[in-house]
N, C-alpha and C. Protein backbone atom coordinates (compact mmCIF):
# COMPACT_ATOMS: atom_id res chain seq x y z
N UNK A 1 -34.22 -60.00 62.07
CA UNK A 1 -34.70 -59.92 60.72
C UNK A 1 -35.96 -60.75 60.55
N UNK A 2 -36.72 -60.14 59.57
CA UNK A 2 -38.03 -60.83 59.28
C UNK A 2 -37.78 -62.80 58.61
N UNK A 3 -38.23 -62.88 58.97
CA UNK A 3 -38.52 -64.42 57.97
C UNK A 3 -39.03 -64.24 56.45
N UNK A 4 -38.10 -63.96 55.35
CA UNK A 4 -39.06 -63.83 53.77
C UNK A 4 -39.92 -65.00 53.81
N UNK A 5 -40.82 -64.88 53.54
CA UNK A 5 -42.02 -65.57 53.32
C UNK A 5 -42.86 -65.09 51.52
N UNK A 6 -42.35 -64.87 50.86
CA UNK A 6 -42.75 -65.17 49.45
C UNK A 6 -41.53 -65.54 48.23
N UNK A 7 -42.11 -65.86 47.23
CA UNK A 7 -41.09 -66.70 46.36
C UNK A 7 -40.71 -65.51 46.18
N UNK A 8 -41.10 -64.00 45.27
CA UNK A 8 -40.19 -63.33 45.21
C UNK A 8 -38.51 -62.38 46.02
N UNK A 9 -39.16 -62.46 47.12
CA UNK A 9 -38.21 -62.03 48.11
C UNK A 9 -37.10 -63.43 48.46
N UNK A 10 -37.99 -64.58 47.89
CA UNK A 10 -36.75 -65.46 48.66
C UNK A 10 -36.16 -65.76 47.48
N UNK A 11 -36.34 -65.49 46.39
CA UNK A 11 -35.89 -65.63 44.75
C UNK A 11 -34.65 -64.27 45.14
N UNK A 12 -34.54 -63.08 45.09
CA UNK A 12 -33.91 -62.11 45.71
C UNK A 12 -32.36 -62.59 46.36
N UNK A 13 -33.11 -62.80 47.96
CA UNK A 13 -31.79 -63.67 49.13
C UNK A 13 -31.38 -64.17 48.06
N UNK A 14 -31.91 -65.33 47.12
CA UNK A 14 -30.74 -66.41 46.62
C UNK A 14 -30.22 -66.05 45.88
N UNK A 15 -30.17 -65.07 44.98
CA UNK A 15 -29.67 -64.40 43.91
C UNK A 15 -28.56 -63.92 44.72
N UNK A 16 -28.50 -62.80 45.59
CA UNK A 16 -27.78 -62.06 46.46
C UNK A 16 -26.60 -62.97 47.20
N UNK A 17 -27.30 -64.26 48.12
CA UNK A 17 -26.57 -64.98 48.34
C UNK A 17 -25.18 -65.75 47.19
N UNK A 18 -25.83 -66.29 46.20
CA UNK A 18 -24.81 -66.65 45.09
C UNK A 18 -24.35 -65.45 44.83
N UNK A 19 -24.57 -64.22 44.54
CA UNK A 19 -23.53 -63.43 43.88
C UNK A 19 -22.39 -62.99 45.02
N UNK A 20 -22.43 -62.89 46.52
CA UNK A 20 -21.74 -62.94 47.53
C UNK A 20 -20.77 -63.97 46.81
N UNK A 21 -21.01 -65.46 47.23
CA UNK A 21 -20.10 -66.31 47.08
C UNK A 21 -19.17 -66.08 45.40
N UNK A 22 -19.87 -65.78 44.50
CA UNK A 22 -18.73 -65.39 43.28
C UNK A 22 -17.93 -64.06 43.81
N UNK A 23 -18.74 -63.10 44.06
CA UNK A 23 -17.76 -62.08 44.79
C UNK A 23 -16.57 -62.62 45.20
N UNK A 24 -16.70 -63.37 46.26
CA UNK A 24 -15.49 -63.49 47.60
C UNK A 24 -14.94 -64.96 47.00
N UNK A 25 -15.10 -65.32 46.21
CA UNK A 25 -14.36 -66.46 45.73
C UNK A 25 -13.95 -66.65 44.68
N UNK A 26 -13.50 -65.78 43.89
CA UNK A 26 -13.49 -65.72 42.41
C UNK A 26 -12.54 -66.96 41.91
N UNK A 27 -11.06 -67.18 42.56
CA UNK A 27 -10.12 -68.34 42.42
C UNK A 27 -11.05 -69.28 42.56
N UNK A 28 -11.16 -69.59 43.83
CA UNK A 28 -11.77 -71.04 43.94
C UNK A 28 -13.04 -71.61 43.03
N UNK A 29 -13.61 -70.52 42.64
CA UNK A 29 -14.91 -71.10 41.51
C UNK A 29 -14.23 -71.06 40.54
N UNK A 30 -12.86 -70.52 39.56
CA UNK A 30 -12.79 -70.96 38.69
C UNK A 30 -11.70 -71.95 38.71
N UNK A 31 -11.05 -72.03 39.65
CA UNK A 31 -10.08 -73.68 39.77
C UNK A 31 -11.55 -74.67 39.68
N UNK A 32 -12.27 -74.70 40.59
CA UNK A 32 -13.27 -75.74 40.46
C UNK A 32 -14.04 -76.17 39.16
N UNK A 33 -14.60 -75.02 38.71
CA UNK A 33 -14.92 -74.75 37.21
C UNK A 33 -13.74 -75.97 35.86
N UNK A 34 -12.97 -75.30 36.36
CA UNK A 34 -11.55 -76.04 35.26
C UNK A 34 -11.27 -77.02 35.83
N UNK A 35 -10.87 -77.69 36.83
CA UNK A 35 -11.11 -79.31 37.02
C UNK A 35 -12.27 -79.71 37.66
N UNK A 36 -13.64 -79.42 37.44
CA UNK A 36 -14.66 -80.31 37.43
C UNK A 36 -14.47 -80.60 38.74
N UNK A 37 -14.53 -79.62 39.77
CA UNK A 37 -14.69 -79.78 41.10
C UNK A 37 -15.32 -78.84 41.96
N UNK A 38 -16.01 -78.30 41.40
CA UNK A 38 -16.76 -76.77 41.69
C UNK A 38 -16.95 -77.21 43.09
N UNK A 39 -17.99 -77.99 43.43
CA UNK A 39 -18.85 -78.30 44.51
C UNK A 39 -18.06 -78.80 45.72
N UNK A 40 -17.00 -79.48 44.70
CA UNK A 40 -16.16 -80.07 46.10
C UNK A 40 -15.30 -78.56 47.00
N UNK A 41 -15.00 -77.43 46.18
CA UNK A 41 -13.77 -76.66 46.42
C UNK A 41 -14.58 -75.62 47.39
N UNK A 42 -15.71 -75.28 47.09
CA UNK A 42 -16.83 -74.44 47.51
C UNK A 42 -17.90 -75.26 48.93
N UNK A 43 -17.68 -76.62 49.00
CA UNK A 43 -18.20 -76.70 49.71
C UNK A 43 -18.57 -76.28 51.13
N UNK A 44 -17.45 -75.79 51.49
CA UNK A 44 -18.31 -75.29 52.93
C UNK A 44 -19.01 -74.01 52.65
N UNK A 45 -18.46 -72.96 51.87
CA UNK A 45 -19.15 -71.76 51.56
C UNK A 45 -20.49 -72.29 50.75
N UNK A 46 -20.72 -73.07 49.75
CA UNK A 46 -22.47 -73.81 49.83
C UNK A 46 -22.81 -73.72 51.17
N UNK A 47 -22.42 -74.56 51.58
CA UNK A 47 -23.17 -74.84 53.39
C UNK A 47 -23.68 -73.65 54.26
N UNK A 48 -22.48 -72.85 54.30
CA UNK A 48 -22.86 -71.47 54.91
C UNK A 48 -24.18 -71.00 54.02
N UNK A 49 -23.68 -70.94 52.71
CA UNK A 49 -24.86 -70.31 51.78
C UNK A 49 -26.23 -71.02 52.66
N UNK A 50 -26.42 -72.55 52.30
CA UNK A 50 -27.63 -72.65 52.57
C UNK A 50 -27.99 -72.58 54.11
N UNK A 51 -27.41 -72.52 54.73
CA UNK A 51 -27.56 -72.73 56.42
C UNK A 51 -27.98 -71.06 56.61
N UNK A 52 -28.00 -69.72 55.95
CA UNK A 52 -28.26 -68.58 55.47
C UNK A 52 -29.43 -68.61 54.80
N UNK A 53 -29.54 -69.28 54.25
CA UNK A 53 -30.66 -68.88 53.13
C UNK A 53 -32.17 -69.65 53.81
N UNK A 54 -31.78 -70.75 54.77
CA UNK A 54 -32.67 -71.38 55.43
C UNK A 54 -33.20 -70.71 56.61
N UNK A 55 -32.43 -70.38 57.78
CA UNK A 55 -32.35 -69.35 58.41
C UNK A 55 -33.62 -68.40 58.38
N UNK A 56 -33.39 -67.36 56.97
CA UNK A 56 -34.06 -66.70 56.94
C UNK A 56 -35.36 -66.65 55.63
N UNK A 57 -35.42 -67.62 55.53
CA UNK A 57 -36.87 -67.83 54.10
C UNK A 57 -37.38 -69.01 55.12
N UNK A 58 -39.06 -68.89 54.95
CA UNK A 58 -40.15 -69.72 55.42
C UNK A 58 -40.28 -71.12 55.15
N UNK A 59 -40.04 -72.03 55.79
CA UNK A 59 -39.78 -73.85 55.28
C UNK A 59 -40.38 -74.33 54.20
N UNK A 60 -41.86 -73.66 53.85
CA UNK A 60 -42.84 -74.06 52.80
C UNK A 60 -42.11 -73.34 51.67
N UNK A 61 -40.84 -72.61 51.43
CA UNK A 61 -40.77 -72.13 50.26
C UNK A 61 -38.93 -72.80 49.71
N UNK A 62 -38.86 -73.52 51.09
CA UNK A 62 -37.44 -74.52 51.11
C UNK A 62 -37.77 -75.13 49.83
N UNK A 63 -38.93 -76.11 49.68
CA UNK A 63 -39.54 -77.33 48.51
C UNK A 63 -38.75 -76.27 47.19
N UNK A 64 -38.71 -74.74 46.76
CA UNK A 64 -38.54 -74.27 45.49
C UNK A 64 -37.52 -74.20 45.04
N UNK A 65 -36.20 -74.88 45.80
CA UNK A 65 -34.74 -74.86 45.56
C UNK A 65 -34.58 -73.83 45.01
N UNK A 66 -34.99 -72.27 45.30
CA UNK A 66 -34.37 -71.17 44.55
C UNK A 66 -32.84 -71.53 44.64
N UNK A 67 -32.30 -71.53 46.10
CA UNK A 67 -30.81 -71.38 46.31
C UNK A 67 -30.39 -72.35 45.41
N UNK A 68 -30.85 -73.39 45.36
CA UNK A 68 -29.70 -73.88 44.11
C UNK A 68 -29.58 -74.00 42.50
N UNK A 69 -30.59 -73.39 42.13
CA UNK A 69 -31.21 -72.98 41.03
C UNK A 69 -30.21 -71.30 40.44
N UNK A 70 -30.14 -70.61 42.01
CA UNK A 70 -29.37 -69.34 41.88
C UNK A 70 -27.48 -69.57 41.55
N UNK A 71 -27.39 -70.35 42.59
CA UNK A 71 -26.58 -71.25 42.73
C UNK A 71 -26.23 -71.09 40.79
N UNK A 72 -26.56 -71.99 40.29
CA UNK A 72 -26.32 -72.54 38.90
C UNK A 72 -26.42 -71.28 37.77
N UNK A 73 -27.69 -70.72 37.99
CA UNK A 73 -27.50 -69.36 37.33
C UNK A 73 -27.03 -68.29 37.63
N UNK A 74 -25.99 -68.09 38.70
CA UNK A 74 -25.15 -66.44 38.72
C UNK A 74 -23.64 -67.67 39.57
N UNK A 75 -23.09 -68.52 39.77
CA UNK A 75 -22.04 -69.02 39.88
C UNK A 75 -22.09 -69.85 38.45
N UNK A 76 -22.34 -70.79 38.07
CA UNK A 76 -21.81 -71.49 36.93
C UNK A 76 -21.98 -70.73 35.82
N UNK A 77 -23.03 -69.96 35.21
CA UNK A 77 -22.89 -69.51 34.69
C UNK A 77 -22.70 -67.84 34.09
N UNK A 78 -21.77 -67.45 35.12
CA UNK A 78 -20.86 -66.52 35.21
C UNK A 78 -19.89 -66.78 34.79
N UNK A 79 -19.56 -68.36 34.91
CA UNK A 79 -18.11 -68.52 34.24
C UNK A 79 -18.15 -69.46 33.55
N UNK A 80 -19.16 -69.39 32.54
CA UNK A 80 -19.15 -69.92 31.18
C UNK A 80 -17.84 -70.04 30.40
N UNK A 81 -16.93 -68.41 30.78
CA UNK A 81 -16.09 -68.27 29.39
C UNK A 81 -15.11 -69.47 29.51
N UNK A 82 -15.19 -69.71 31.50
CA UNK A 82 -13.68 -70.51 31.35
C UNK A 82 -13.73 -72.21 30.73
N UNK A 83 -12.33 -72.25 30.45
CA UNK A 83 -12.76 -73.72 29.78
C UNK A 83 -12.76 -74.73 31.10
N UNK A 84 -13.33 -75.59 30.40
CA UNK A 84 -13.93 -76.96 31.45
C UNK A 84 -14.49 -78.08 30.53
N UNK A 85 -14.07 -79.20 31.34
CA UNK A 85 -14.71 -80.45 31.04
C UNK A 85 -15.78 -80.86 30.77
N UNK A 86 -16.96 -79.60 31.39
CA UNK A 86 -18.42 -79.53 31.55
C UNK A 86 -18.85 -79.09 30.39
N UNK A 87 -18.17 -78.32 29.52
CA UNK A 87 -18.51 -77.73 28.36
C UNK A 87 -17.53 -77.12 27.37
């Protein structure tokens, strides 16, 4: 596979990437969600995420934290409705 090398295409992967992980984890993001442990419960699937997302996007476009920016907008707030400590 190519190396993405622009913000839009690597804006894309990270979108794609986070919506994978809500896909295939729906329990575990919202147990985490409801006791304020998102990050801890998900952590290795983060890891994979970013060890993926690094992989294949260009190092100079690493500095734009899309992935965790995506991260926050299609996992956390996908599950706005549930209740949590966070909000």
């Amino acid at each position: 596979m190519a190396i993405i090398d622009t913000e839009k295409d690597a804006r894309r992967l990270a979108r794609a990437i986070a919506s994978d992980l809500v896909f295939y984890n729906e329990e575990k993001i919202a147990e985490g969600i409801e006791k304020d442990t998102l990050f801890t419960v998900l952590a290795e699937e983060i890891h994979d995420a970013r060890e993926h997302y690094r992989g294949r996007v260009a190092p100079e476009l690493h500095v734009l934290n899309l992935l965790d920016r995506a991260l926050v907008d299609v996992v956390v707030r996908s599950k706005a409705h549930l209740p949590s400590k966070l909000w």
